[in-house]
C-alpha atoms as a PDB file:
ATOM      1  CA  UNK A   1     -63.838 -35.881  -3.110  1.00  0.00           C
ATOM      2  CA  UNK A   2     -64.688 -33.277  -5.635  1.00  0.00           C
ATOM      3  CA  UNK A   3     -62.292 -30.914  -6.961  1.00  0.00           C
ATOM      4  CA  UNK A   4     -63.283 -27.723  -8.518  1.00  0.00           C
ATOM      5  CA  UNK A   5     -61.422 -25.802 -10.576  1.00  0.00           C
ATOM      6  CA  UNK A   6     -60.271 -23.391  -8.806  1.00  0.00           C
ATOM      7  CA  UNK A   7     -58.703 -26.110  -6.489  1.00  0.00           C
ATOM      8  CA  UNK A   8     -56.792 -27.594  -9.495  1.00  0.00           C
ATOM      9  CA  UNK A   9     -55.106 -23.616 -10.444  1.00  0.00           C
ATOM     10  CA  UNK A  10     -53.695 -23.552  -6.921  1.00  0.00           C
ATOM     11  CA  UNK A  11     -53.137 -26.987  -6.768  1.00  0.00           C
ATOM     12  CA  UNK A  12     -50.863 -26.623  -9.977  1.00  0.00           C
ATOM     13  CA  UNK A  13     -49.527 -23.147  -9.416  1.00  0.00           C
ATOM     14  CA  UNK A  14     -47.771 -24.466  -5.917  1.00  0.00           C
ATOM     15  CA  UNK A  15     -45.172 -26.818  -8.071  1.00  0.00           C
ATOM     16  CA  UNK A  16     -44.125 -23.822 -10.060  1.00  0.00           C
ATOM     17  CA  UNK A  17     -43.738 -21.408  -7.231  1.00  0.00           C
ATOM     18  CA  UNK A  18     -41.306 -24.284  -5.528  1.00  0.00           C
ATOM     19  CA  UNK A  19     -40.018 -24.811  -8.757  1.00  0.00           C
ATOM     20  CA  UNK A  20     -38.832 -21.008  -9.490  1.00  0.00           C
ATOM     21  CA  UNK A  21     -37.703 -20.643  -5.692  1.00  0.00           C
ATOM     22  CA  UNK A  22     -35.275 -24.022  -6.550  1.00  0.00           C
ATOM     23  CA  UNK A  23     -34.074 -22.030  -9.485  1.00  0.00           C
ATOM     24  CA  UNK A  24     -33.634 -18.640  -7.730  1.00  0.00           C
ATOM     25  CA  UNK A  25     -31.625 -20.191  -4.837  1.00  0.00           C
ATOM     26  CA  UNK A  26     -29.579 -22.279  -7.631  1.00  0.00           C
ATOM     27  CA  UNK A  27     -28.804 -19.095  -9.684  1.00  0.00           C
ATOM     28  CA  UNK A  28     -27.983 -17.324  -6.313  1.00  0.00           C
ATOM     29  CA  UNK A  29     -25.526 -20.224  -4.512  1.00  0.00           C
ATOM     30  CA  UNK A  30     -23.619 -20.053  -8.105  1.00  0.00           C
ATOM     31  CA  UNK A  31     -22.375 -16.341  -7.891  1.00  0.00           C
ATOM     32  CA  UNK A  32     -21.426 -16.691  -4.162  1.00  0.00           C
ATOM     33  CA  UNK A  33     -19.810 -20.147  -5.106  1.00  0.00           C
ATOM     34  CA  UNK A  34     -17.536 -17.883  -7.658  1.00  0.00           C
ATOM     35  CA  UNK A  35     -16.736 -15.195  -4.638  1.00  0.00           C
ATOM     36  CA  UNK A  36     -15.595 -17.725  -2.504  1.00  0.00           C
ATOM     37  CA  UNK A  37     -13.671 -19.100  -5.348  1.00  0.00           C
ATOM     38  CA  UNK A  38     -12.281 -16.062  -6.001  1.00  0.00           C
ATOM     39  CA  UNK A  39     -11.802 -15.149  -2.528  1.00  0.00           C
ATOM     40  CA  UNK A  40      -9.387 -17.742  -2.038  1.00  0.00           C
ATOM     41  CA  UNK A  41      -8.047 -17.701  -5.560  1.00  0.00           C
ATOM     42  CA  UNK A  42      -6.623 -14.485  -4.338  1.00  0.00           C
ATOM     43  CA  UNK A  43      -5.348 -15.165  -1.102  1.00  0.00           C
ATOM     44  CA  UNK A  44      -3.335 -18.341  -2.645  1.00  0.00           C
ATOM     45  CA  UNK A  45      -1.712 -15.507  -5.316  1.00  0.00           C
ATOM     46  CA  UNK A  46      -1.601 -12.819  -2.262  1.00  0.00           C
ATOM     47  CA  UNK A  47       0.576 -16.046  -0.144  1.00  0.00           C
ATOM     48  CA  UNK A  48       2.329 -17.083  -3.153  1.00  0.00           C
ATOM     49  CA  UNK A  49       3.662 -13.820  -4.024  1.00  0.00           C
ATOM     50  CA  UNK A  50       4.418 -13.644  -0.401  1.00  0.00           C
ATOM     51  CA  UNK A  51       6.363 -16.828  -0.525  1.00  0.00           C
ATOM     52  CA  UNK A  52       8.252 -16.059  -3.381  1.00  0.00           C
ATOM     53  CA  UNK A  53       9.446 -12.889  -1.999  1.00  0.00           C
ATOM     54  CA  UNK A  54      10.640 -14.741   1.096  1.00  0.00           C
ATOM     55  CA  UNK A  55      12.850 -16.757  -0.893  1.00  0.00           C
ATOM     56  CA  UNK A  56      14.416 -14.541  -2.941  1.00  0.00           C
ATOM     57  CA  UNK A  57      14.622 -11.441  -1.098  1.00  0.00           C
ATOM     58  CA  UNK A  58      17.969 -10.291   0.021  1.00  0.00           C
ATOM     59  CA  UNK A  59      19.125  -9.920   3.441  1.00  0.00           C
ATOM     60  CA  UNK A  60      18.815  -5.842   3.707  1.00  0.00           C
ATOM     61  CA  UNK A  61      17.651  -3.728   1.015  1.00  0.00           C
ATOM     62  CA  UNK A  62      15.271  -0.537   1.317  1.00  0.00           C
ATOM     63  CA  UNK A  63      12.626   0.602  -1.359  1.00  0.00           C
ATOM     64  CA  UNK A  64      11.431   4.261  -1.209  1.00  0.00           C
ATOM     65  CA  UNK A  65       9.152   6.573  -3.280  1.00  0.00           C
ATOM     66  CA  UNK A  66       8.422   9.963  -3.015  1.00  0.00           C
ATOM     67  CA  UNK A  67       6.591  12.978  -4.320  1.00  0.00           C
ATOM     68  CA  UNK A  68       4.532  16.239  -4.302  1.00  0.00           C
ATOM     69  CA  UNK A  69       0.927  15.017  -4.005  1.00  0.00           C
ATOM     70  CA  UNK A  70      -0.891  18.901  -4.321  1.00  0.00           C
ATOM     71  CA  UNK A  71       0.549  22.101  -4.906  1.00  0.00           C
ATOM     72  CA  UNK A  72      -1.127  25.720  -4.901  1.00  0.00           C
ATOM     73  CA  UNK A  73       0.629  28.917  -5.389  1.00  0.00           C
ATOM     74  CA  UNK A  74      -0.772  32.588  -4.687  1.00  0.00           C
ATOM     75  CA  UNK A  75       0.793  35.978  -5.397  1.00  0.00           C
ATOM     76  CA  UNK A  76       0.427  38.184  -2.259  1.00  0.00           C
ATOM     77  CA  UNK A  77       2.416  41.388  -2.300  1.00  0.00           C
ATOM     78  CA  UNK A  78       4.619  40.537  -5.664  1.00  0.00           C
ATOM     79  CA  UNK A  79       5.736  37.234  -3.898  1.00  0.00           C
ATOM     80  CA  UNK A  80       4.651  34.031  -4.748  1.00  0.00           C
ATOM     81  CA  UNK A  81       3.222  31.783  -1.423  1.00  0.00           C
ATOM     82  CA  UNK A  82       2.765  27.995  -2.289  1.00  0.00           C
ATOM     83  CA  UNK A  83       1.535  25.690  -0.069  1.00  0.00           C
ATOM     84  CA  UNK A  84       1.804  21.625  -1.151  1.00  0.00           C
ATOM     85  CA  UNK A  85       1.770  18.092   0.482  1.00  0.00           C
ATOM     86  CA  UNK A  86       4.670  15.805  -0.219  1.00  0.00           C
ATOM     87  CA  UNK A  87       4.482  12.330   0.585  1.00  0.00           C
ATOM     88  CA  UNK A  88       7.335   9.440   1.030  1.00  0.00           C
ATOM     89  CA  UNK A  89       6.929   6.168   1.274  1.00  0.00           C
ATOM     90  CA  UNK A  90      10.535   3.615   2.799  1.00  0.00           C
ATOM     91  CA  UNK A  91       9.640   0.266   2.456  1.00  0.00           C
ATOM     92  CA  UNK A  92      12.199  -2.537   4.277  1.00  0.00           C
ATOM     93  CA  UNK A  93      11.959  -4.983   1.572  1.00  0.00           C
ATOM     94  CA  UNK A  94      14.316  -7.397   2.601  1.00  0.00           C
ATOM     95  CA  UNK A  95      14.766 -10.347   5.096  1.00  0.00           C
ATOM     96  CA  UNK A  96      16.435  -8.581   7.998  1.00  0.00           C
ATOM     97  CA  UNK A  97      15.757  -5.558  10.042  1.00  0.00           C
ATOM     98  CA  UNK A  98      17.101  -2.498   9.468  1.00  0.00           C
ATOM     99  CA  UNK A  99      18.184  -0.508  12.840  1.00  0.00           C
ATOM    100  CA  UNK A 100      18.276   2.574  11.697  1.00  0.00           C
ATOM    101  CA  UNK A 101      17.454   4.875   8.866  1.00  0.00           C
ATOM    102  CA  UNK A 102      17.766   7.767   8.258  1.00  0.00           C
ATOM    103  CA  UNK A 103      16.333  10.328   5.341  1.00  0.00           C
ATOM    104  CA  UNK A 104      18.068  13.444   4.759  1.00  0.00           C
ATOM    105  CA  UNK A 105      16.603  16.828   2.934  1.00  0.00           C
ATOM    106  CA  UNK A 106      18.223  20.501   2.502  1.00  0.00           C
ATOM    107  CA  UNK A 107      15.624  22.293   3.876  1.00  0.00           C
ATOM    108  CA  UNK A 108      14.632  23.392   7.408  1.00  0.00           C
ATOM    109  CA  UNK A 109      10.887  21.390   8.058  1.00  0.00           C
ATOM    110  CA  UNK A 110      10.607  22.369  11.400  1.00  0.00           C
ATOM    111  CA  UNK A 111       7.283  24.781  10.976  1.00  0.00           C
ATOM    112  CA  UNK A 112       5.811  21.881   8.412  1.00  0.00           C
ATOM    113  CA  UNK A 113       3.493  19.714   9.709  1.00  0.00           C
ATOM    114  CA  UNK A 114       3.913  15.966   9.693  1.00  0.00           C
ATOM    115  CA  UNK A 115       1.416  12.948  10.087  1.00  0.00           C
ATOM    116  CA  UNK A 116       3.327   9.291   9.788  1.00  0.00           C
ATOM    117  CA  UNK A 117       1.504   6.179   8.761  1.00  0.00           C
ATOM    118  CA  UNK A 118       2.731   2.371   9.522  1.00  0.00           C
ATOM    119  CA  UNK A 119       1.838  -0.268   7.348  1.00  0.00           C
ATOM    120  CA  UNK A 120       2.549  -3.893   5.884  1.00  0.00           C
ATOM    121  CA  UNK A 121       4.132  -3.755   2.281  1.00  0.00           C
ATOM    122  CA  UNK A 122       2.375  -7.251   1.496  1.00  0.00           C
ATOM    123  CA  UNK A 123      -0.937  -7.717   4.207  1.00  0.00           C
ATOM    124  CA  UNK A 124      -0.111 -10.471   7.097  1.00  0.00           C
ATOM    125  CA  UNK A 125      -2.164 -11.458   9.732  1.00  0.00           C
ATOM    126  CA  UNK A 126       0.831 -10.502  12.319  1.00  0.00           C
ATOM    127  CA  UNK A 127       0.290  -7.356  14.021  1.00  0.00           C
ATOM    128  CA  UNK A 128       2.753  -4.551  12.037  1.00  0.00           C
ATOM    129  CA  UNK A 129       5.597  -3.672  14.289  1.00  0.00           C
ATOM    130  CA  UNK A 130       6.028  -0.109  14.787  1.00  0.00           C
ATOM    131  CA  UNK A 131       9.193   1.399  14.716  1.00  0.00           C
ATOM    132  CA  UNK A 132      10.027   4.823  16.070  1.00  0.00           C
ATOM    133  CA  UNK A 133      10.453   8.105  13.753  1.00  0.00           C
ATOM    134  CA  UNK A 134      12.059  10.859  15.324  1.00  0.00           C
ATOM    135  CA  UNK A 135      12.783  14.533  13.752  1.00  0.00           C
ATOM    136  CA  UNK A 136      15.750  16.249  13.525  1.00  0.00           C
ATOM    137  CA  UNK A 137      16.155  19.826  12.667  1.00  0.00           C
ATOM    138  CA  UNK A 138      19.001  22.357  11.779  1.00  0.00           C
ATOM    139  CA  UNK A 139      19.721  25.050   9.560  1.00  0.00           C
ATOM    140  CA  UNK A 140      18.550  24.465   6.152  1.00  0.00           C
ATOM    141  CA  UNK A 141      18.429  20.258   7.183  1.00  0.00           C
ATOM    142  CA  UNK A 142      15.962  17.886   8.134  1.00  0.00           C
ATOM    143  CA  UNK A 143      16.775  14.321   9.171  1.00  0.00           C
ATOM    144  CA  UNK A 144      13.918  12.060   9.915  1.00  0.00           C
ATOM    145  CA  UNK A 145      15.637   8.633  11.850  1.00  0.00           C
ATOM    146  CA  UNK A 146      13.763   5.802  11.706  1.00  0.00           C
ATOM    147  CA  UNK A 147      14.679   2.935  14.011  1.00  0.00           C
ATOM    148  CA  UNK A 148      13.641  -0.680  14.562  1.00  0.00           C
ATOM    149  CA  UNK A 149      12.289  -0.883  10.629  1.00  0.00           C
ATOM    150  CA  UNK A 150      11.188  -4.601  10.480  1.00  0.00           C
ATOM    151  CA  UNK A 151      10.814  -6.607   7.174  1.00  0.00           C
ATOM    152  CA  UNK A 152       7.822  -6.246   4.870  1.00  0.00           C
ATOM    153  CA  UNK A 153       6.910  -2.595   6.890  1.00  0.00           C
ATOM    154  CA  UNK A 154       6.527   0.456   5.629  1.00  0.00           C
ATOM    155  CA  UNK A 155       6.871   3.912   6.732  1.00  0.00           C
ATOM    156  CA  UNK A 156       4.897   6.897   4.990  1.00  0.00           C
ATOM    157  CA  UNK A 157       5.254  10.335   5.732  1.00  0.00           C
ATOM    158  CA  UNK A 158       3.298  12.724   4.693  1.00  0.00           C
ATOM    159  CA  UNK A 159       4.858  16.873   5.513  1.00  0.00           C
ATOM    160  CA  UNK A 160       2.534  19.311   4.664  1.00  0.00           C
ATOM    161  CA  UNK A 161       3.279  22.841   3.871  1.00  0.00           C
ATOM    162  CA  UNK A 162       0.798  25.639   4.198  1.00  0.00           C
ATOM    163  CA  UNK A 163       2.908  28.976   3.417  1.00  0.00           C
ATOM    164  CA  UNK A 164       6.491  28.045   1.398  1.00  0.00           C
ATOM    165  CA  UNK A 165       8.421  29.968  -1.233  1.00  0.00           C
ATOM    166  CA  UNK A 166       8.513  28.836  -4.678  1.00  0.00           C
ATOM    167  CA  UNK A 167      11.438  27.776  -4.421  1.00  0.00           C
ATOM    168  CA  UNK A 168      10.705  24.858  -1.477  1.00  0.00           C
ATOM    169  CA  UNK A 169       8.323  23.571  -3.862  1.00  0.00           C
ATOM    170  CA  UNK A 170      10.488  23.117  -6.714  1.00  0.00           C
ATOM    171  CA  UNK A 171      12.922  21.506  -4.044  1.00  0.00           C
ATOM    172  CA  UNK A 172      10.535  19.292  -2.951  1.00  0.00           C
ATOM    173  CA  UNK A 173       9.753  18.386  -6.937  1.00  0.00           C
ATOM    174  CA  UNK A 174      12.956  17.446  -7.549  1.00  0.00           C
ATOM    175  CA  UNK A 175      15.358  16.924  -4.655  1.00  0.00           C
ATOM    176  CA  UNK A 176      15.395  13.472  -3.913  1.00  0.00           C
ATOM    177  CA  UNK A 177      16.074  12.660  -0.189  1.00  0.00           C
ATOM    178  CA  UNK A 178      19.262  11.260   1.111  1.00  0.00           C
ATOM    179  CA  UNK A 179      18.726   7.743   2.386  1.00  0.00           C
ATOM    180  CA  UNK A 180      21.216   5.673   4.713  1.00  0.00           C
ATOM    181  CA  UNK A 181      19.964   2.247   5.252  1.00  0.00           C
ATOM    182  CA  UNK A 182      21.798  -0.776   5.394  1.00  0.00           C
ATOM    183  CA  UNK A 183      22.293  -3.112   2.179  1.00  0.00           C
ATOM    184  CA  UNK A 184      20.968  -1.596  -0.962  1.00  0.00           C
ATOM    185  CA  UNK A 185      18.947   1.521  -0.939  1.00  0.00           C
ATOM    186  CA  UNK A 186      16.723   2.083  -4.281  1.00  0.00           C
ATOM    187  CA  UNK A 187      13.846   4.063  -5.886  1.00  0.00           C
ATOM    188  CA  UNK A 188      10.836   2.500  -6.100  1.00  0.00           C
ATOM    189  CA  UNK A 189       7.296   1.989  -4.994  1.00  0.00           C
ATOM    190  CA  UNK A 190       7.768  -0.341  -2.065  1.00  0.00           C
ATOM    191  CA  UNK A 191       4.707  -2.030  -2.726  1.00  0.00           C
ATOM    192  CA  UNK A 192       4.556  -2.461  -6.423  1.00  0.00           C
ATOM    193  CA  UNK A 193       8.058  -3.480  -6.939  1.00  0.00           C
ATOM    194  CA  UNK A 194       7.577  -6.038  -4.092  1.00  0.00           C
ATOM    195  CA  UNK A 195       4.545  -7.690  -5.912  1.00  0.00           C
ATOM    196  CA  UNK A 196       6.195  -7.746  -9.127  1.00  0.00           C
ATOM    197  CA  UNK A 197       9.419  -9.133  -7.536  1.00  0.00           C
ATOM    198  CA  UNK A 198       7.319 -11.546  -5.425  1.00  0.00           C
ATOM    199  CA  UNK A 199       5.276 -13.136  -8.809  1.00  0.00           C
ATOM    200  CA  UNK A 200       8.269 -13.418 -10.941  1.00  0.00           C
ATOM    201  CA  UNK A 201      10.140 -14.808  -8.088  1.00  0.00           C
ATOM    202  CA  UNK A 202       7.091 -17.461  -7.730  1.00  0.00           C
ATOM    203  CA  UNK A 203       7.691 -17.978 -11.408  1.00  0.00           C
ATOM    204  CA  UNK A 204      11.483 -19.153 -11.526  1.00  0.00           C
ATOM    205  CA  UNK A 205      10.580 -21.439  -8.398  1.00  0.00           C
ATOM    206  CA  UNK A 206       8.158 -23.238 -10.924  1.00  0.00           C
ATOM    207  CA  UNK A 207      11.112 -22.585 -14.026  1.00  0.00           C
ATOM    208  CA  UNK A 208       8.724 -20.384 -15.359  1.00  0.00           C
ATOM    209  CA  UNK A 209      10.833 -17.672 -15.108  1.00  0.00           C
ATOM    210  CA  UNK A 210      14.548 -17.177 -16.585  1.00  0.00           C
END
């Protein structure tokens, strides 16, 4: 059979093509080889961290953080009308629940608005329990109670104000609330300082830690 040479150019470019597909499928199984390896690389730390908390945690002991996220002020009529959002975040960060809480401030809230968020300090698969936030109101007090506050859930609360005085604000800045809890009650991100805990925790189970 005779073979011309345009036969023998398609002949030989077919090997090549197969050749640079083989290649392009090699260079693309590699990169989502290292997702998957660092997919589960992180949900080994995420369990370990987990699992290190477990054992070390105490029995009750709340973690809470909170500030003023945005604040505006306006002069209208020679007095000064700020409006700002503060946010809190109470993290149960120990091994038991906590029945109730209860945050304290010495201001009347009643007219701010409030939107509350539930939410697992470290991510589980288990559905997060929601426990029940209820307002209270008097003169110049605000007591927000939380009840049925399970481990590793956390509670954020986020009161707007649209028209305060100057003087709310700088109550908000630097008033910290008063928190009843069981066990120990402490500032801190509830997140953060449960990661960090969690690793070093994982350390001293490996001696890696003092």
């Amino acid at each position: 059979m005779h073979t011309t040479g345009r036969d023998r150019q398609v002949q030989t470019a077919e090997p090549r093509r197969s050749a640079r597909l083989r290649s392009a499928r090699r260079g693309f199984a590699l990169p989502r080889a290292l997702r998957w390896l660092a997919g589960g690389g992180t949900l080994a730390a995420a369990a370990g961290i987990f699992l290190g908390q477990a054992l070390f945690a105490p029995n009750h002991e709340l973690l809470y953080r909170g500030a003023v996220s945005a604040a505006h002020c306006v002069n209208i009529e020679e007095r000064d009308a700020c409006s700002f959002v503060y946010e809190l975040s109470v993290g149960n960060t120990g091994k038991q629940a906590q029945e109730r809480v209860r945050v304290a401030w010495p201001l009347d809230m009643q007219r701010w608005h409030l939107e509350t968020r539930i939410a697992d300090i470290v991510g589980s698969a288990r559905p997060t329990p929601q426990p029940q936030v209820r307002p209270e109101f008097g003169p110049d007090k605000t007591v927000y109670t939380i009840d049925g506050l399970m481990p590793n859930t956390l509670v954020q609360l986020r009161m707007s104000c649209s028209v305060c005085t100057r003087a709310q604000l700088q109550a908000m800045r630097t008033a910290l609330p008063a928190i009843e809890a069981r066990g120990a009650v402490s500032e801190g991100d509830p997140r953060v300082s449960t990661l960090w805990r969690g690793f070093t925790n994982l350390l001293r189970v490996f001696g890696l830690f003092g």
